[in-house]
N, C-alpha and C. Protein backbone atom coordinates (compact mmCIF):
# COMPACT_ATOMS: atom_id res chain seq x y z
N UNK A 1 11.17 6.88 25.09
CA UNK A 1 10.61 5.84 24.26
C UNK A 1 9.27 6.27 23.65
N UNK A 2 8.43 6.84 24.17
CA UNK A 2 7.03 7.14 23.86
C UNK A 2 7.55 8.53 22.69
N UNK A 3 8.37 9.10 22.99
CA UNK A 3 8.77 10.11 22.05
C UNK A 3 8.75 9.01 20.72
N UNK A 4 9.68 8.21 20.72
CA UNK A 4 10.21 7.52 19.34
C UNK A 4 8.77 7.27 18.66
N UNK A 5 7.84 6.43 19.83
CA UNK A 5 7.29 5.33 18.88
C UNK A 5 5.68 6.79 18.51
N UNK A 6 5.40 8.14 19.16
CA UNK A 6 4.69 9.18 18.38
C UNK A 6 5.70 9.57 17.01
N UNK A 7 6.67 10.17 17.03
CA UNK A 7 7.72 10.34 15.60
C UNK A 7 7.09 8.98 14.55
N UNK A 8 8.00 7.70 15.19
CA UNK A 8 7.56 6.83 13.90
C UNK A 8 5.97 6.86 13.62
N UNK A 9 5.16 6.79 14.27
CA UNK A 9 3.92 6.95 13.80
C UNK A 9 3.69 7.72 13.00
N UNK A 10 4.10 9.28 13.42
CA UNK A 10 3.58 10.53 12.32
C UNK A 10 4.47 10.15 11.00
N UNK A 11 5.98 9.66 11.20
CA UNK A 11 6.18 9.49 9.68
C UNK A 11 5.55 8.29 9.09
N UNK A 12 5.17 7.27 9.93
CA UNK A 12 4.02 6.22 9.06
C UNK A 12 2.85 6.75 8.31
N UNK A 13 2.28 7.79 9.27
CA UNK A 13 1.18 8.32 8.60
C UNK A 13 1.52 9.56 7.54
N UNK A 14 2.62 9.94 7.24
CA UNK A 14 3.64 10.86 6.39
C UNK A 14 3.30 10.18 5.07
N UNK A 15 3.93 9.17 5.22
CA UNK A 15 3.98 8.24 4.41
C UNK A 15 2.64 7.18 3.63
N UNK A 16 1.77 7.24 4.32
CA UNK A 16 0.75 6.42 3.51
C UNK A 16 -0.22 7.66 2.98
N UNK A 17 0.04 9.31 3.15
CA UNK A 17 -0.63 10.30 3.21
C UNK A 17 -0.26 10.67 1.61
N UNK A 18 1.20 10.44 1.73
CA UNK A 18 1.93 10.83 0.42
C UNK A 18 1.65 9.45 -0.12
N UNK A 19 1.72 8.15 -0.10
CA UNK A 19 1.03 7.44 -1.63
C UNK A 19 -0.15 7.42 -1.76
N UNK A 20 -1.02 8.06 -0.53
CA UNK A 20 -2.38 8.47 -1.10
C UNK A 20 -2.35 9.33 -1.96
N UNK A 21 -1.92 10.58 -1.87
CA UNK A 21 -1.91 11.69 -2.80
C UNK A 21 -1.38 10.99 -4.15
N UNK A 22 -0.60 10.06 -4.38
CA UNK A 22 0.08 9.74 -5.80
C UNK A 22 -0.66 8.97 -6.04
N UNK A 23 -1.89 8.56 -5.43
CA UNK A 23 -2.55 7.40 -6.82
C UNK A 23 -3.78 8.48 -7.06
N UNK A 24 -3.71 9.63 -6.10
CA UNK A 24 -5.18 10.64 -6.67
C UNK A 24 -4.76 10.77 -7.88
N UNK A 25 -6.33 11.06 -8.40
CA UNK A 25 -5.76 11.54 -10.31
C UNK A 25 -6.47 13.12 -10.36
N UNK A 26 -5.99 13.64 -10.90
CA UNK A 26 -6.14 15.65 -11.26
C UNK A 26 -6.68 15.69 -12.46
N UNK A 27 -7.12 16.84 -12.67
CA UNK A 27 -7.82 17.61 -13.69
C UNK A 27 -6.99 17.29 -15.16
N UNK A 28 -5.49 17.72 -14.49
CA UNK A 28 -4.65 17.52 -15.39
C UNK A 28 -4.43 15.85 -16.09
N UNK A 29 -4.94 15.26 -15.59
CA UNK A 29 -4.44 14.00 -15.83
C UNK A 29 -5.64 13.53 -16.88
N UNK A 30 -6.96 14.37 -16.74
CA UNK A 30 -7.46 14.07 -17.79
C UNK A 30 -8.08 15.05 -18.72
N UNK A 31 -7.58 16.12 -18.50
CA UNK A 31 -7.14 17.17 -19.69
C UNK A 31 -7.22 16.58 -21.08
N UNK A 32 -7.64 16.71 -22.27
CA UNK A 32 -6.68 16.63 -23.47
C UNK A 32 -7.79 15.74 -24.60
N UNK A 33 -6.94 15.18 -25.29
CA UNK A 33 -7.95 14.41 -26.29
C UNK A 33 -7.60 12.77 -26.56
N UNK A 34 -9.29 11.92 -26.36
CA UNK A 34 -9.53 10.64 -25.92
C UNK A 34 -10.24 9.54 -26.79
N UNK A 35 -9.92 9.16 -27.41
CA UNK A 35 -11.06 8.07 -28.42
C UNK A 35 -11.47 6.79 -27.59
N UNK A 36 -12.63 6.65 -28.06
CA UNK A 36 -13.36 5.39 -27.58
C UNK A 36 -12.69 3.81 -28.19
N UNK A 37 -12.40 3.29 -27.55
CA UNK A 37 -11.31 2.37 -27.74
C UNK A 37 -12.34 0.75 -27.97
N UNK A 38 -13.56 0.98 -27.37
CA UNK A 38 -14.32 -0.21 -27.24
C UNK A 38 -16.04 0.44 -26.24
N UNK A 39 -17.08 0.15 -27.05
CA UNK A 39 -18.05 0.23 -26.38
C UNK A 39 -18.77 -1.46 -26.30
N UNK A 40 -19.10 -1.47 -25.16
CA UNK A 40 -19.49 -3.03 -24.62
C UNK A 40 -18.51 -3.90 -24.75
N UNK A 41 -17.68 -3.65 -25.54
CA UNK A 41 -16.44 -5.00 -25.66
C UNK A 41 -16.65 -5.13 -27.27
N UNK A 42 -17.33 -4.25 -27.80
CA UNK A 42 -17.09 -3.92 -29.34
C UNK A 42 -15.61 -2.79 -29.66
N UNK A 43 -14.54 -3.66 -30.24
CA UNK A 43 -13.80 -2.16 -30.89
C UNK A 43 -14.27 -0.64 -31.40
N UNK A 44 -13.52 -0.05 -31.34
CA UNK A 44 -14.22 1.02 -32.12
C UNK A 44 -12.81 1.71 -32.90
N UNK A 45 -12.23 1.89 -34.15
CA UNK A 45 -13.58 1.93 -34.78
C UNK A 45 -14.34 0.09 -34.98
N UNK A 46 -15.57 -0.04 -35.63
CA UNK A 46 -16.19 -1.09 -35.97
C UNK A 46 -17.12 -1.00 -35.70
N UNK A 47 -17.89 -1.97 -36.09
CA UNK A 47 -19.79 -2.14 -35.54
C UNK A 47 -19.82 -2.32 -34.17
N UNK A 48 -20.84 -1.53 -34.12
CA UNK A 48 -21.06 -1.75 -32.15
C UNK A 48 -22.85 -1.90 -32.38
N UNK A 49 -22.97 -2.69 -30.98
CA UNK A 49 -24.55 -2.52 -31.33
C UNK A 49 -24.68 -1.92 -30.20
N UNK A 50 -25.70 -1.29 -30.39
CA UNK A 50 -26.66 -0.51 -29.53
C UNK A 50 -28.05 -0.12 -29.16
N UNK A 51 -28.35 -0.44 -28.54
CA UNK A 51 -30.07 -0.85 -28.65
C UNK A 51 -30.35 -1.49 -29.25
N UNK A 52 -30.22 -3.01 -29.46
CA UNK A 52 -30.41 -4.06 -30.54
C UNK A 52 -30.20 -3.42 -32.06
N UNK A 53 -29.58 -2.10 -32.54
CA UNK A 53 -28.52 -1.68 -33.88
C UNK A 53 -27.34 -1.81 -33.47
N UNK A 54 -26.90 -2.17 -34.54
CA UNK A 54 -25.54 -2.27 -35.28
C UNK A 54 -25.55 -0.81 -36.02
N UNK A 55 -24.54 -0.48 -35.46
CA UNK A 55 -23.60 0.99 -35.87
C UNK A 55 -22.42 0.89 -36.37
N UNK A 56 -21.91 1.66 -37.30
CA UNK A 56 -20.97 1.35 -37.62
C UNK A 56 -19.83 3.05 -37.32
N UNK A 57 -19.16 2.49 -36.07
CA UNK A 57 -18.34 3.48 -35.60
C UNK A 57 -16.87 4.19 -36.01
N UNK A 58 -16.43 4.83 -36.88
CA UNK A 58 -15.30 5.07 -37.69
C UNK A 58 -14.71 6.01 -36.34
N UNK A 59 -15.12 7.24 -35.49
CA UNK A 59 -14.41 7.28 -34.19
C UNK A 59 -15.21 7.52 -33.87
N UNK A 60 -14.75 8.20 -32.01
CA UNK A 60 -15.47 8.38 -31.47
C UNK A 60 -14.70 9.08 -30.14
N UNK A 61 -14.20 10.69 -30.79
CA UNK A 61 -13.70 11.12 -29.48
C UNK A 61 -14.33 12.33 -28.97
N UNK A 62 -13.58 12.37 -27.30
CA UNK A 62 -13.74 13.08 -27.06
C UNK A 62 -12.52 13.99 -26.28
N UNK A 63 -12.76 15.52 -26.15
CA UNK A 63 -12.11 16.81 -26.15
C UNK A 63 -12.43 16.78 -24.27
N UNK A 64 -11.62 16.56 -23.52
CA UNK A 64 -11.61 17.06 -21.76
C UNK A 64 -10.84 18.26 -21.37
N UNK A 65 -11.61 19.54 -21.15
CA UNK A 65 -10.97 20.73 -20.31
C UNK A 65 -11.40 20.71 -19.29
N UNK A 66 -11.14 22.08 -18.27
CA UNK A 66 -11.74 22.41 -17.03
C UNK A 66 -12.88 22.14 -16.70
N UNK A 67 -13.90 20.86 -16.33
CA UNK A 67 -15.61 20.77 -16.14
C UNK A 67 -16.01 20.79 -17.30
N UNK A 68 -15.14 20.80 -18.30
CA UNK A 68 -16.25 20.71 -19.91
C UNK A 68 -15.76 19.24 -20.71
N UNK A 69 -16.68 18.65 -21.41
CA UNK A 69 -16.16 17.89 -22.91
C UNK A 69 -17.03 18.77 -23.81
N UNK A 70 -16.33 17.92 -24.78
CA UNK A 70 -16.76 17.98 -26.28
C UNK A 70 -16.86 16.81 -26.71
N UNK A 71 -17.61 16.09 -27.53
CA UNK A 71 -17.79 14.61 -28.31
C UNK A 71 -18.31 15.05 -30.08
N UNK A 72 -17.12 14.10 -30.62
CA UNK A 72 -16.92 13.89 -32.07
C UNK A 72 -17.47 13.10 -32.78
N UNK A 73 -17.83 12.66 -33.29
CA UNK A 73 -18.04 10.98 -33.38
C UNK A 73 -18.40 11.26 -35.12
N UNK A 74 -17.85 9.61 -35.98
CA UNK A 74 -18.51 9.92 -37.23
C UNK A 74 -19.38 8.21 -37.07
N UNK A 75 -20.47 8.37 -37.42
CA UNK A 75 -21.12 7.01 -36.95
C UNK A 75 -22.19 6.72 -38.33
N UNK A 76 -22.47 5.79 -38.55
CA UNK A 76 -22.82 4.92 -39.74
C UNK A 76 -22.79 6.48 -41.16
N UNK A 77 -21.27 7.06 -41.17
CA UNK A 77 -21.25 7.95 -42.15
C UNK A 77 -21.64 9.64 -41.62
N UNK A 78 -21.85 9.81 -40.73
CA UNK A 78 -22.37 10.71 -40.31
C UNK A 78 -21.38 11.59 -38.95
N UNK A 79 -21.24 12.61 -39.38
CA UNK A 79 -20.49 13.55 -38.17
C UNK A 79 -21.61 14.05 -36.89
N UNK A 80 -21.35 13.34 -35.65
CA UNK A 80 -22.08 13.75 -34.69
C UNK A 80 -21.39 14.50 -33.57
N UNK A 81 -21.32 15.30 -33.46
CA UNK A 81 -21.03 16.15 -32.18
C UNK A 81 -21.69 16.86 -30.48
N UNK A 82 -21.83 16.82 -29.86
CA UNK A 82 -22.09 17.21 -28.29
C UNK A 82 -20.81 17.73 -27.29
N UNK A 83 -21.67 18.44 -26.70
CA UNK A 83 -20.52 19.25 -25.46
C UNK A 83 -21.65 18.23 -24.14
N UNK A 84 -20.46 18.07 -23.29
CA UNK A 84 -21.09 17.83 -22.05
C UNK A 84 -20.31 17.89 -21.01
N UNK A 85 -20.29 17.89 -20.00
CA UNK A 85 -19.98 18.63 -18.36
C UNK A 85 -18.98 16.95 -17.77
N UNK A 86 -18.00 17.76 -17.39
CA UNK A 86 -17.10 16.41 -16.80
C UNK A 86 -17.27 17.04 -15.19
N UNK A 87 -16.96 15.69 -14.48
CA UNK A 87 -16.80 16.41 -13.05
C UNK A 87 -15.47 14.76 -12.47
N UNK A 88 -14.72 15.42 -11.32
CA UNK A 88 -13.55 14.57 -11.21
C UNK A 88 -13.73 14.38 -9.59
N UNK A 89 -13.73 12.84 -9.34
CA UNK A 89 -13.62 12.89 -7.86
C UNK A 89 -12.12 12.20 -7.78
N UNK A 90 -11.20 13.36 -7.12
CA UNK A 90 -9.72 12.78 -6.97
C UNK A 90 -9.18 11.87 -6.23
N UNK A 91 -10.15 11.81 -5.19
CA UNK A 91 -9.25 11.11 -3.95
C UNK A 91 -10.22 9.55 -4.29
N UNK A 92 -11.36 9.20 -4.97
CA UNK A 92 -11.39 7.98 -5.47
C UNK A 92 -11.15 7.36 -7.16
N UNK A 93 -10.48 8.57 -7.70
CA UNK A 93 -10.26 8.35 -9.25
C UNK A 93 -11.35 8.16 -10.16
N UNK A 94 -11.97 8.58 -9.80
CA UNK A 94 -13.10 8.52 -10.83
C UNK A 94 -13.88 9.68 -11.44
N UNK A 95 -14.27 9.59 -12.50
CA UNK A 95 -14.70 10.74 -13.65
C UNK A 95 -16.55 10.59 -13.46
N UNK A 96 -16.87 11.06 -13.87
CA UNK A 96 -18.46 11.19 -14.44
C UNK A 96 -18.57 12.55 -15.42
N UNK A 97 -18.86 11.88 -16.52
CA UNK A 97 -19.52 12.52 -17.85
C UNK A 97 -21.19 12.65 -17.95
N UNK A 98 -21.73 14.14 -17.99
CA UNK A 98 -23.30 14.21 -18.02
C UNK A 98 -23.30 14.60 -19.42
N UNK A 99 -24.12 13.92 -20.07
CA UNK A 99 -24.71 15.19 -21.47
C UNK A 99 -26.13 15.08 -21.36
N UNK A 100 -26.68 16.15 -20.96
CA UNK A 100 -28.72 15.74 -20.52
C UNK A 100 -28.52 15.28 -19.62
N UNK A 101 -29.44 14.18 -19.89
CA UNK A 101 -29.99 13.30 -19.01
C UNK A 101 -29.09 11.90 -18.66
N UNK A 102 -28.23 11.48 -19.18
CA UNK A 102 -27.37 10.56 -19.61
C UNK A 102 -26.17 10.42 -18.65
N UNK A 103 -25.61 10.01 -17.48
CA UNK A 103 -24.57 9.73 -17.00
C UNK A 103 -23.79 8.69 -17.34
N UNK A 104 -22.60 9.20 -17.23
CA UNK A 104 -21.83 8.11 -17.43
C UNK A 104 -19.96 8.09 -16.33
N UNK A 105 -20.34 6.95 -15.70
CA UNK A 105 -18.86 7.31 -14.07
C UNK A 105 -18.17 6.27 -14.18
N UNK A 106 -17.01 6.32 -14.20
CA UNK A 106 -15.72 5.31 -13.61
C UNK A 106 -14.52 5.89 -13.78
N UNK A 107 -13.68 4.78 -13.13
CA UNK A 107 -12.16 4.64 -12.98
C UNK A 107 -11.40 5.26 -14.27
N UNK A 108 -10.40 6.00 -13.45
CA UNK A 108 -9.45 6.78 -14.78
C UNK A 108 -8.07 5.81 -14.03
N UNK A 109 -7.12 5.12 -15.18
CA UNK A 109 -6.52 4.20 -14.44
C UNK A 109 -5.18 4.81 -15.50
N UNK A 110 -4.35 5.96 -15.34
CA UNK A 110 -3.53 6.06 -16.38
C UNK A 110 -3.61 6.80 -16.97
N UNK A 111 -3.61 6.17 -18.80
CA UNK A 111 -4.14 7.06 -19.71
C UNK A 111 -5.74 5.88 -20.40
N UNK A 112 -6.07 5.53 -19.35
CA UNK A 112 -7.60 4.57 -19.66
C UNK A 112 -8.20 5.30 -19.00
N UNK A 113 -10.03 5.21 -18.99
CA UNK A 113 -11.13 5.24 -18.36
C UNK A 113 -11.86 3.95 -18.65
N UNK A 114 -12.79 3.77 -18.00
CA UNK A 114 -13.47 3.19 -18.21
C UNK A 114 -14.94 3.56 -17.58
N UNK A 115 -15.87 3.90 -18.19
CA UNK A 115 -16.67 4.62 -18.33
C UNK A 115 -18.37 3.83 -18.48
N UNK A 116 -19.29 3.81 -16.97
CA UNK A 116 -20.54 2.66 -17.29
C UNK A 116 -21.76 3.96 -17.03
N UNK A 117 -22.27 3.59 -18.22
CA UNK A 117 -24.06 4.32 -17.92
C UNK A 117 -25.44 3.79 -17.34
N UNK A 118 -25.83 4.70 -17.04
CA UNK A 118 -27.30 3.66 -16.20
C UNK A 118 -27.67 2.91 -17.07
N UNK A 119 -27.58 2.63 -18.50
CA UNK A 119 -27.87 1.47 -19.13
C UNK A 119 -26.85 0.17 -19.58
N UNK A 120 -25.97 0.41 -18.24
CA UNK A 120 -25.16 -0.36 -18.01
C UNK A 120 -24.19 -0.86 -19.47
N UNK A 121 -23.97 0.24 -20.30
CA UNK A 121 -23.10 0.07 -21.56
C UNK A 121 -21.81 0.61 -21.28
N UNK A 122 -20.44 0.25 -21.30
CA UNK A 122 -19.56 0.25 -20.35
C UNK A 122 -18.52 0.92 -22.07
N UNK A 123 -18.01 1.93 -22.01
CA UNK A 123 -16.93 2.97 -22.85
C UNK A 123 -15.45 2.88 -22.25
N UNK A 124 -14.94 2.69 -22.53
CA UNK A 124 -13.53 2.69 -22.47
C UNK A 124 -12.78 2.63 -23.31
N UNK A 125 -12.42 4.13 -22.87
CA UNK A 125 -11.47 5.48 -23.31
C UNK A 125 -10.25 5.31 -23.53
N UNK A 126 -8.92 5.80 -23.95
CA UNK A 126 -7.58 5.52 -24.55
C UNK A 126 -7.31 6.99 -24.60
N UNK A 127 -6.21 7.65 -23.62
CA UNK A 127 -6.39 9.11 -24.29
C UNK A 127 -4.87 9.18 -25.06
N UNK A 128 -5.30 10.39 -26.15
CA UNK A 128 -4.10 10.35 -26.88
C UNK A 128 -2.82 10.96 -27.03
C-alpha cells in the first residue's frame, strides 16, 4: 500500500510539474514583431497623452530577438527609433524592457503583453 500511495504521489507531482512547464513562456514565444495596441488605455494608432501632451501615434512597434529590441515608432509625423535590452523571466511569465534608464515589466499572456513603467504608464503589446 505505501508503495501505491509514493507512485501516485510522484505521478501527481509529474503532473502539476508538466502544466507548470506549459504555462512557462520562452524566448520563442516572444521572438518576432509587436505593435503597441494601446498606451494608458489610449489606442494606438491615435492621440495618446503623455506627460500632460497629446501625441499623435500612427505606430508604434517593436522588433524582439535573443536579449535585444528594436523600437519604431512614427509619432506626431516623425520616425523615431531605439534598440533596447529585453530580459524574460519564464517560470513567472513576465518580460522587462530597459532602454537607459527607463523600465518597463509585465505579463506576456499569449500573443499580448502588457507592459507598466515606473511612471506607472501601462503599453500593451499585440504581436504580429
Amino acid at each position: 500500500m505505501r508503495h501505491i500511495v509514493r507512485r501516485v504521489a510522484f505521478l501527481l507531482l509529474g503532473v502539476a510539474a508538466a502544466t507548470a512547464c506549459g504555462d512557462a513562456v520562452s524566448m520563442d514565444d516572444i521572438h518576432g514583431v509587436w505593435h503597441t495596441a494601446s498606451i494608458d488605455g489610449d489606442s494606438v494608432p491615435g492621440t495618446v497623452e503623455v506627460d500632460g501632451r497629446n501625441l499623435y501615434i500612427q505606430h508604434y512597434r517593436w522588433t524582439f530577438a535573443e536579449g535585444s529590441c528594436a523600437v519604431l515608432a512614427r509619432i506626431d509625423g516623425n520616425e523615431v527609433s531605439a534598440d533596447c535590452e529585453l530580459s524574460l523571466d519564464p517560470e513567472q511569465g513576465t518580460v522587462s524592457i530597459v532602454n537607459g534608464t527607463y523600465t518597463a515589466e509585465g505579463p506576456v499572456e499569449g500573443d499580448q503583453m502588457s507592459l507598466t513603467g515606473p511612471d506607472s504608464v501601462t503599453w500593451v503589446l499585440q504581436k504580429q
